[in-house]
Protein backbone atom coordinates (compact mmCIF):
# COMPACT_ATOMS: atom_id res chain seq x y z
CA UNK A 1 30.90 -56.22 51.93
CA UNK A 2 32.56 -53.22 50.30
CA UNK A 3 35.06 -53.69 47.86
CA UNK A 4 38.18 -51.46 47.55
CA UNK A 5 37.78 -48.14 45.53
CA UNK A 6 33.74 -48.90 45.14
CA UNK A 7 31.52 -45.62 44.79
CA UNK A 8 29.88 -45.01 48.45
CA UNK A 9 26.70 -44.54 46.90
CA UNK A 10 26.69 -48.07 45.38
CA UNK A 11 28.13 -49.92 48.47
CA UNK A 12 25.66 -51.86 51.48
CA UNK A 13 26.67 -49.08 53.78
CA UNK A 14 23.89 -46.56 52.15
CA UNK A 15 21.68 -48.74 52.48
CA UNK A 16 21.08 -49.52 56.13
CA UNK A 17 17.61 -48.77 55.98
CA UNK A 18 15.09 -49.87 53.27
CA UNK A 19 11.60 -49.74 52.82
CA UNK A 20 10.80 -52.98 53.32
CA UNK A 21 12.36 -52.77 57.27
CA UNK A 22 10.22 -49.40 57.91
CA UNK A 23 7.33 -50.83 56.73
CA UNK A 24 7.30 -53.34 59.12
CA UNK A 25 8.08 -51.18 62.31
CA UNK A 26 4.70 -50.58 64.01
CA UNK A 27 2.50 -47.18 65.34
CA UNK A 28 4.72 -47.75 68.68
CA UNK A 29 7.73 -48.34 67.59
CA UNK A 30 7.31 -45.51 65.04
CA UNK A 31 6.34 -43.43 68.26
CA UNK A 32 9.45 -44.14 70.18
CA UNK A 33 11.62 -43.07 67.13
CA UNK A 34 9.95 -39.44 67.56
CA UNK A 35 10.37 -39.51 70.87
CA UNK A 36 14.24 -40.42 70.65
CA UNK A 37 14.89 -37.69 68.18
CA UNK A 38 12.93 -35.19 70.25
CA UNK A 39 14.48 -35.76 73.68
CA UNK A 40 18.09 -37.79 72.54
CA UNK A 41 19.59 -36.27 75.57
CA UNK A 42 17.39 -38.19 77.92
CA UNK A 43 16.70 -41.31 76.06
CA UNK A 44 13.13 -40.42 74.47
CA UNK A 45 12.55 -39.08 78.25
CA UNK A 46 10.06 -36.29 78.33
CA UNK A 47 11.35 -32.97 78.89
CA UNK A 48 9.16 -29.41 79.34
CA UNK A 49 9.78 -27.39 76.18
CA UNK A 50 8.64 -24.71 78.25
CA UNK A 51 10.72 -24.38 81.45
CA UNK A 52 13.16 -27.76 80.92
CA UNK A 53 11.73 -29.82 83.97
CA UNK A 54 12.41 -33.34 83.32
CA UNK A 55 9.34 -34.54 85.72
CA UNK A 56 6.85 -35.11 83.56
CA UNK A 57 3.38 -37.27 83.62
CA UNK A 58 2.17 -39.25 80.70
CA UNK A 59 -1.48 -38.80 79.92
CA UNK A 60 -3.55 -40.18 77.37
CA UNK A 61 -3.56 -39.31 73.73
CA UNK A 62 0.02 -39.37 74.09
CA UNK A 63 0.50 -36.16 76.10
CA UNK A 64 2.75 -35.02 78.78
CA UNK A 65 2.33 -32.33 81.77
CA UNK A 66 5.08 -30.72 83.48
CA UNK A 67 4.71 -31.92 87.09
CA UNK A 68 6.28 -27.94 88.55
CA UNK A 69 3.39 -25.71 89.76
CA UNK A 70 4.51 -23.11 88.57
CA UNK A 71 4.50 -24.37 84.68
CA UNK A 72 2.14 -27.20 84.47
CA UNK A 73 2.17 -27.26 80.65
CA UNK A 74 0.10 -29.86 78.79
CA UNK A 75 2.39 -30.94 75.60
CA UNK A 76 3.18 -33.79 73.27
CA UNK A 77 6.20 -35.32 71.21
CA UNK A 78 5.59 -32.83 68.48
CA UNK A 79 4.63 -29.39 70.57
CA UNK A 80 6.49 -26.52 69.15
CA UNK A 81 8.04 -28.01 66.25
CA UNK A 82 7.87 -28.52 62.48
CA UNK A 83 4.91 -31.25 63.35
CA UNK A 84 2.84 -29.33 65.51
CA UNK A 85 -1.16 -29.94 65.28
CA UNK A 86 -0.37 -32.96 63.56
CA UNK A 87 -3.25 -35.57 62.14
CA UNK A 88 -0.89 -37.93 60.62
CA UNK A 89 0.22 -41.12 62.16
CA UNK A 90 3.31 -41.29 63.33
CA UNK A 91 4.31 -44.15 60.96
CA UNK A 92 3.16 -42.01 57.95
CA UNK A 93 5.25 -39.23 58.87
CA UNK A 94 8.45 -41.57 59.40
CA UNK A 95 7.57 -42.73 55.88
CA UNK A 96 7.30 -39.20 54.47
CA UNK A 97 10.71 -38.72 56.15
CA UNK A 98 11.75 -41.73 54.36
CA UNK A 99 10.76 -40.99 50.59
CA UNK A 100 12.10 -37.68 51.01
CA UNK A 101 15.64 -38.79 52.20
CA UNK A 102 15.71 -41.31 49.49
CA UNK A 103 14.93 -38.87 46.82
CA UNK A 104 18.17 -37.46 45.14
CA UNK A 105 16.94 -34.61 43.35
CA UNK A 106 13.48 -33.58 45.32
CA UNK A 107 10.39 -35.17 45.86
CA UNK A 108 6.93 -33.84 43.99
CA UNK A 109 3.83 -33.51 46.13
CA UNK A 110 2.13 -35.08 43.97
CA UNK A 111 4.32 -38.17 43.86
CA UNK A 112 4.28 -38.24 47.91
CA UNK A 113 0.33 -37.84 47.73
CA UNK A 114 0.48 -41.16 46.00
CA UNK A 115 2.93 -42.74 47.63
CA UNK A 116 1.25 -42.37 51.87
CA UNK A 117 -2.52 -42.02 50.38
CA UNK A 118 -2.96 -38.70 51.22
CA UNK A 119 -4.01 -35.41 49.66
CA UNK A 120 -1.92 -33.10 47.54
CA UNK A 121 -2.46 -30.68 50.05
CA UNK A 122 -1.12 -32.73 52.96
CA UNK A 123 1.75 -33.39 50.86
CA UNK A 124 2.83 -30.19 50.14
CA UNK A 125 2.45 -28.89 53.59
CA UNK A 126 4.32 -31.67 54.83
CA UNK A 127 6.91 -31.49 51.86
CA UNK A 128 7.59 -27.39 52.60
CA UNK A 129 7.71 -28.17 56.37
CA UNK A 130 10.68 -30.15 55.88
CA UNK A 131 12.23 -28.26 53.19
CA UNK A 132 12.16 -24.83 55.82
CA UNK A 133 13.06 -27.17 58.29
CA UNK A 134 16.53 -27.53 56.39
CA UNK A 135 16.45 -24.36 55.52
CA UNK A 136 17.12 -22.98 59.26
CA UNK A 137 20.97 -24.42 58.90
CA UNK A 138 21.90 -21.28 56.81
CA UNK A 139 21.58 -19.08 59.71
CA UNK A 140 24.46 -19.90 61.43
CA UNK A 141 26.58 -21.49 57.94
CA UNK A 142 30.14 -20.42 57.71
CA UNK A 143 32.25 -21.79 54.84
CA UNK A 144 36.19 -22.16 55.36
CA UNK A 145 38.74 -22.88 52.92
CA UNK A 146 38.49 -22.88 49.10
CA UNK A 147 34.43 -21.80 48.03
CA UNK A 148 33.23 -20.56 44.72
CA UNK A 149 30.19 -17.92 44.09
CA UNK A 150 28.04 -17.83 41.14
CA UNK A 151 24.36 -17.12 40.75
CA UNK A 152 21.74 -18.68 38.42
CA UNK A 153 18.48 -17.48 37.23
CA UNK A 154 15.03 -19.57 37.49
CA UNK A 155 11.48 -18.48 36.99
CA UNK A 156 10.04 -16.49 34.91
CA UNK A 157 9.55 -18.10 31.46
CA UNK A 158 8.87 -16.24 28.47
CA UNK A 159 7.97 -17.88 25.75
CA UNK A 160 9.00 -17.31 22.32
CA UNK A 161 6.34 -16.08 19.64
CA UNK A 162 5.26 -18.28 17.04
CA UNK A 163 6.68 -16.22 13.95
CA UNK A 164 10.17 -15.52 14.06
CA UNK A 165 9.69 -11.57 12.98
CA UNK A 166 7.68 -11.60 15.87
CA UNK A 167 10.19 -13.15 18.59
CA UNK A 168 12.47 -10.70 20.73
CA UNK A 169 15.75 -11.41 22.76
CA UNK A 170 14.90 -12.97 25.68
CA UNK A 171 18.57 -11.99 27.13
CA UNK A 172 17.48 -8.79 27.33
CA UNK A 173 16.44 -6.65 30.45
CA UNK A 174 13.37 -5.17 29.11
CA UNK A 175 12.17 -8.09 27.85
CA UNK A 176 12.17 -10.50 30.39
CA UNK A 177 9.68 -11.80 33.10
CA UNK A 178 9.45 -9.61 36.25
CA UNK A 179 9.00 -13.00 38.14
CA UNK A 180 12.42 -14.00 37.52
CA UNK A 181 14.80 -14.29 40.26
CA UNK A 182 18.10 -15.34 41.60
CA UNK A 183 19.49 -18.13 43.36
CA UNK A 184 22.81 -16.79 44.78
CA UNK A 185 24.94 -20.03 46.01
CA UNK A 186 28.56 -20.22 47.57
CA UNK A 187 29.78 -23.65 47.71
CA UNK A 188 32.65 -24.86 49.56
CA UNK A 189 34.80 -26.96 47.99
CA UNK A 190 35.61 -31.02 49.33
CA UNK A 191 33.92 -34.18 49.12
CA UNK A 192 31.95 -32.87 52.91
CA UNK A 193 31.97 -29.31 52.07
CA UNK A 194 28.70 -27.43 52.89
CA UNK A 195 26.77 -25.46 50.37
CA UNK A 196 24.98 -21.59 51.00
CA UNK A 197 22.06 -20.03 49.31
CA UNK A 198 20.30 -17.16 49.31
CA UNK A 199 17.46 -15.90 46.61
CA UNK A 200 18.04 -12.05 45.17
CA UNK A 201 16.23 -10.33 42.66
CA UNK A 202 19.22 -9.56 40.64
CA UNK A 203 23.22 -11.04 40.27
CA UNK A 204 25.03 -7.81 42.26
CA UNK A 205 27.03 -6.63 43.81
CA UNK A 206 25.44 -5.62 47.07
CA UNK A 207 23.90 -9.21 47.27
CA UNK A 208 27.01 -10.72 46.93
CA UNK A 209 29.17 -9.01 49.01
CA UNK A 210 27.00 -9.09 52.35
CA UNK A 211 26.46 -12.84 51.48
CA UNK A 212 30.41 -13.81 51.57
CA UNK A 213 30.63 -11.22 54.53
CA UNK A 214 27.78 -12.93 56.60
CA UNK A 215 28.87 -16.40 55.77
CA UNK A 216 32.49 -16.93 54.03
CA UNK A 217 35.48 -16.94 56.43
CA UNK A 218 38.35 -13.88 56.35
CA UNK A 219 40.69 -16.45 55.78
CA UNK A 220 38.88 -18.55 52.83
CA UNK A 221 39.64 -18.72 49.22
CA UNK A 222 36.63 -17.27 47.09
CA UNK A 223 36.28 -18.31 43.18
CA UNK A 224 34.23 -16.56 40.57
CA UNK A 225 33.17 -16.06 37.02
CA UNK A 226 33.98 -12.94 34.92
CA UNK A 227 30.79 -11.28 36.32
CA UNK A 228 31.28 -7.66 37.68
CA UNK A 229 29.05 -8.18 40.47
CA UNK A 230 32.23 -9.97 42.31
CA UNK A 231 34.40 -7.25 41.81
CA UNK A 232 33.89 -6.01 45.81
CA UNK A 233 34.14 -9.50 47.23
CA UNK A 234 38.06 -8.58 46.53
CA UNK A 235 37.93 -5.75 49.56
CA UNK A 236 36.77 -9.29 51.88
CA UNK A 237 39.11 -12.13 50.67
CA UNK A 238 41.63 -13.87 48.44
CA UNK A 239 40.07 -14.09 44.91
CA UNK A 240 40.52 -16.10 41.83
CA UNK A 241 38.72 -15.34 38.70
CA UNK A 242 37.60 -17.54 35.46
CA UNK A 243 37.06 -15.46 32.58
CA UNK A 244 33.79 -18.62 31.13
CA UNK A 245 33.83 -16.44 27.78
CA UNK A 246 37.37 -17.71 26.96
CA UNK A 247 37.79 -21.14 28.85
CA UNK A 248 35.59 -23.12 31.78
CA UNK A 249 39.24 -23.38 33.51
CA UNK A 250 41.73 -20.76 33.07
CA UNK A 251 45.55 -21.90 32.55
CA UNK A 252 46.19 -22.04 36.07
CA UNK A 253 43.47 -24.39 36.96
CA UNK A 254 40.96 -21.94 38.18
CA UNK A 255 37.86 -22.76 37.44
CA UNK A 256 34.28 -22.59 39.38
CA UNK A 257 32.73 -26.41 38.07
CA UNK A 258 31.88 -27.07 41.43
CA UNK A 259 29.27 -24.68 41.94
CA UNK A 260 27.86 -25.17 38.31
CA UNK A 261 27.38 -29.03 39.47
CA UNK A 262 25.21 -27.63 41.96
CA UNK A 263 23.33 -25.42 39.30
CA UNK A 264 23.16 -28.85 37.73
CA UNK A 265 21.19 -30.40 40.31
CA UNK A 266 18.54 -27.62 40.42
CA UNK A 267 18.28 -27.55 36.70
CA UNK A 268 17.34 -31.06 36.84
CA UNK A 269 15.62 -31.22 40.10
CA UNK A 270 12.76 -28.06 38.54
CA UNK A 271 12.78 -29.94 34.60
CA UNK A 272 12.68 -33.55 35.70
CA UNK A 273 10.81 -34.03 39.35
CA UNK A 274 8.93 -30.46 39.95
CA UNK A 275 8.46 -29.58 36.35
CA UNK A 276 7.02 -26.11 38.07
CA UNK A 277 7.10 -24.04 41.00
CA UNK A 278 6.52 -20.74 42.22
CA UNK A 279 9.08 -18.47 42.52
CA UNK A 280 7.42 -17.62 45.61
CA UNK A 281 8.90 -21.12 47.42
CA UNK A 282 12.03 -20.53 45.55
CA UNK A 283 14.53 -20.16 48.54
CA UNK A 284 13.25 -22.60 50.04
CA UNK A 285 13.48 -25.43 46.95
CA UNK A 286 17.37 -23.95 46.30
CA UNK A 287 17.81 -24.49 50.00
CA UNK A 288 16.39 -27.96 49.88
CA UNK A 289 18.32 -29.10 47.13
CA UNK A 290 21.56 -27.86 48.49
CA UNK A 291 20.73 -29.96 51.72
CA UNK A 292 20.40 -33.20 49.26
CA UNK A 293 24.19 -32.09 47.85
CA UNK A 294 25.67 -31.84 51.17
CA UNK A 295 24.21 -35.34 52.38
CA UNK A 296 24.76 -37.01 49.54
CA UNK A 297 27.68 -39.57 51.34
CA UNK A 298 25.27 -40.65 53.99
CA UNK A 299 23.29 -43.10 54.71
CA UNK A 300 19.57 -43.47 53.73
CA UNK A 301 19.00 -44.65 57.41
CA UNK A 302 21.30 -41.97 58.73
CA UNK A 303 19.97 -39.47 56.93
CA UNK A 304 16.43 -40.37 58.03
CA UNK A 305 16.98 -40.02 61.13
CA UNK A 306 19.32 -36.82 61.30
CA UNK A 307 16.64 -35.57 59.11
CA UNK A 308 13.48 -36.13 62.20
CA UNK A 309 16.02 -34.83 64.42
CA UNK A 310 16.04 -31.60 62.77
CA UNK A 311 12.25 -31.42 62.28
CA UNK A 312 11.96 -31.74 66.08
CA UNK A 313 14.27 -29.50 66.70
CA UNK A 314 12.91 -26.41 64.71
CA UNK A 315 10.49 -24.19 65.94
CA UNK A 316 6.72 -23.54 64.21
CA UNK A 317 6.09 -21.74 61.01
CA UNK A 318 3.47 -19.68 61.37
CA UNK A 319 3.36 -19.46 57.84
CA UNK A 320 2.78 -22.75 57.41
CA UNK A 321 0.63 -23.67 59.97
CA UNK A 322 -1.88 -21.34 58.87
CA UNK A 323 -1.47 -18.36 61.45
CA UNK A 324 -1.75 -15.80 58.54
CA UNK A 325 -4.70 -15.39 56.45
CA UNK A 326 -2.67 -13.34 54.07
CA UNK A 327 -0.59 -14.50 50.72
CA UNK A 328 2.43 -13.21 52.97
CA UNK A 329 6.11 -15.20 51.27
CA UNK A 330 8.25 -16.88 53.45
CA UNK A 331 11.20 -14.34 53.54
CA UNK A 332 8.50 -12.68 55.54
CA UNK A 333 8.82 -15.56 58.38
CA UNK A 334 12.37 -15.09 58.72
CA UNK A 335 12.34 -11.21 59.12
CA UNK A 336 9.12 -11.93 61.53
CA UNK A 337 11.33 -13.97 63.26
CA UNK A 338 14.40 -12.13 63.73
CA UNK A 339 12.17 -9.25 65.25
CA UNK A 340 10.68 -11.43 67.81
């Protein structure tokens, strides 16, 4: 029972579904979960991703044709979403799901290889499915109220010579690591509010501007650092600014310490669970980790679930499925994507 003023996090409410209770569920039941998150409307009912009919046969291998002529697609539970050509088990996946909704700051491939019995490569596959999968909410994200801006750096090490003499400012332009980028967040402020990101080459003002214009409402509140490349966001909405080389939080109270939480949480999600990842994935790791910030007062069961929800709903990489032989990045999916 919950006690008054106790922490959500440490009350029985988050934890409404453990491991011990999914490990018990069988291939079947495992099955039916999929098929409730897939079709919720109808009850785990088949439906025709193709032209809607709801009259549908069950075939073996658990498939499903559309019973109109003039369709008769051939599909299963997992046709056209993040799971496509699947050769996991149901069960495994739903356990995947699991681990990764438990985990507060990311989950390692390597750890999840462990953890179903699987190969690294499986894991990773599976790992960036979801993480694009969660991704996809950006599109349409539009903050309201008070939200702060910042960016933060990642990638890109260079490390420090041996002999002092021989060391250089690392602070500098020309002597940093062309693989550095940007992860440009907006964060709204509230226990529930929603966080945006978006991965630049550089902190400026052109990358900042279209991203409060694209997804920060006219009539919010935006908060920033010193940093001239917010100077324009003043042209789109209210502003209040926190000079960090004199004080964290002006005299006023203006401060941006929400969105530096969240700069937190990747700092410690890339030193203490990934250790190392390309820049390449990098949008797609800030994007991940903002998803674990926004969820973080729900349930592990709840969270499960809404989480297989999603990952029916979204359509197929072709990126990750293998459809390009190229080294293509995933910013490359999303413009494909948009064209089609």
């Amino acid at each position: 029972m919950e006690r008054p003023g106790q922490h959500f996090l440490l009350s029985p409410k988050v934890r409404d579904l453990t491991i011990t209770e999914l490990s018990q569920i069988q291939e079947r039941t495992a099955y039916r979960w999929f098929r409730q998150a897939r079709w919720p409307e109808t009850g785990g009912e088949a439906c025709c991703p193709h032209c809607g009919n709801l009259r549908c046969y069950e075939m073996t291998r658990s498939r499903f044709k559309c019973s109109a002529k003039e369709c008769g697609s051939v599909f299963t539970v997992t046709s056209g979403t993040a799971f496509a050509w699947r050769k996991l088990p149901f069960k495994k996946m739903l356990f995947a799901i699991w681990f990764v909704a438990n985990s507060v700051k990311g989950k390692a491939a390597l750890h999840l290889s462990r953890e179903l019995g699987v190969q690294y490569k499986t894991a990773w596959v599976l790992l960036m499915k979801l993480r694009e999968t969660v991704a996809s909410r950006r599109d349409e994200m539009v903050l309201d109220g008070e939200v702060e801006i910042d960016g933060k750096y990642a990638g890109g090490h260079v490390r420090p010579k041996n002999k002092a003499e021989d060391r250089v400012d690392r602070r500098l332009k020309e002597n940093r690591n062309p693989d550095r980028l940007c992860v440009l967040a907006i964060r709204q402020r509230g226990m529930f509010g929603r966080t945006f990101t978006r991965v630049v080459r550089e902190e400026d003002g052109d990358a900042a501007w279209a991203a409060v214009r694209d997804h920060v409402s006219r009539n919010a509140k935006v908060f920033a650092d010193e940093h001239g490349s917010y100077n324009d966001v003043v042209g789109l909405n209210r502003m209040g600014r926190v000079n960090h080389s004199e004080a964290y939080s002006s005299a006023d109270g203006t401060n941006t310490n929400t969105i530096e939480s969240f700069f937190s949480r990747i700092q410690r999600a890339y030193v203490g669970i990934h250790h190392r990842f390309s820049t390449r994935y990098l949008d797609w790791y800030a994007a991940d980790i903002a998803w674990r910030e926004d969820m973080r007062r729900m349930s592990n069961g709840g969270l499960t679930r809404s989480l297989l929800g999603q990952a029916l709903k979204r359509p197929t990489s072709r990126y990750l499925c293998g459809y390009w032989q190229g080294n293509k990045p995933p910013e490359l999916v999303w413009e494909e994507r948009a064209a089609a």
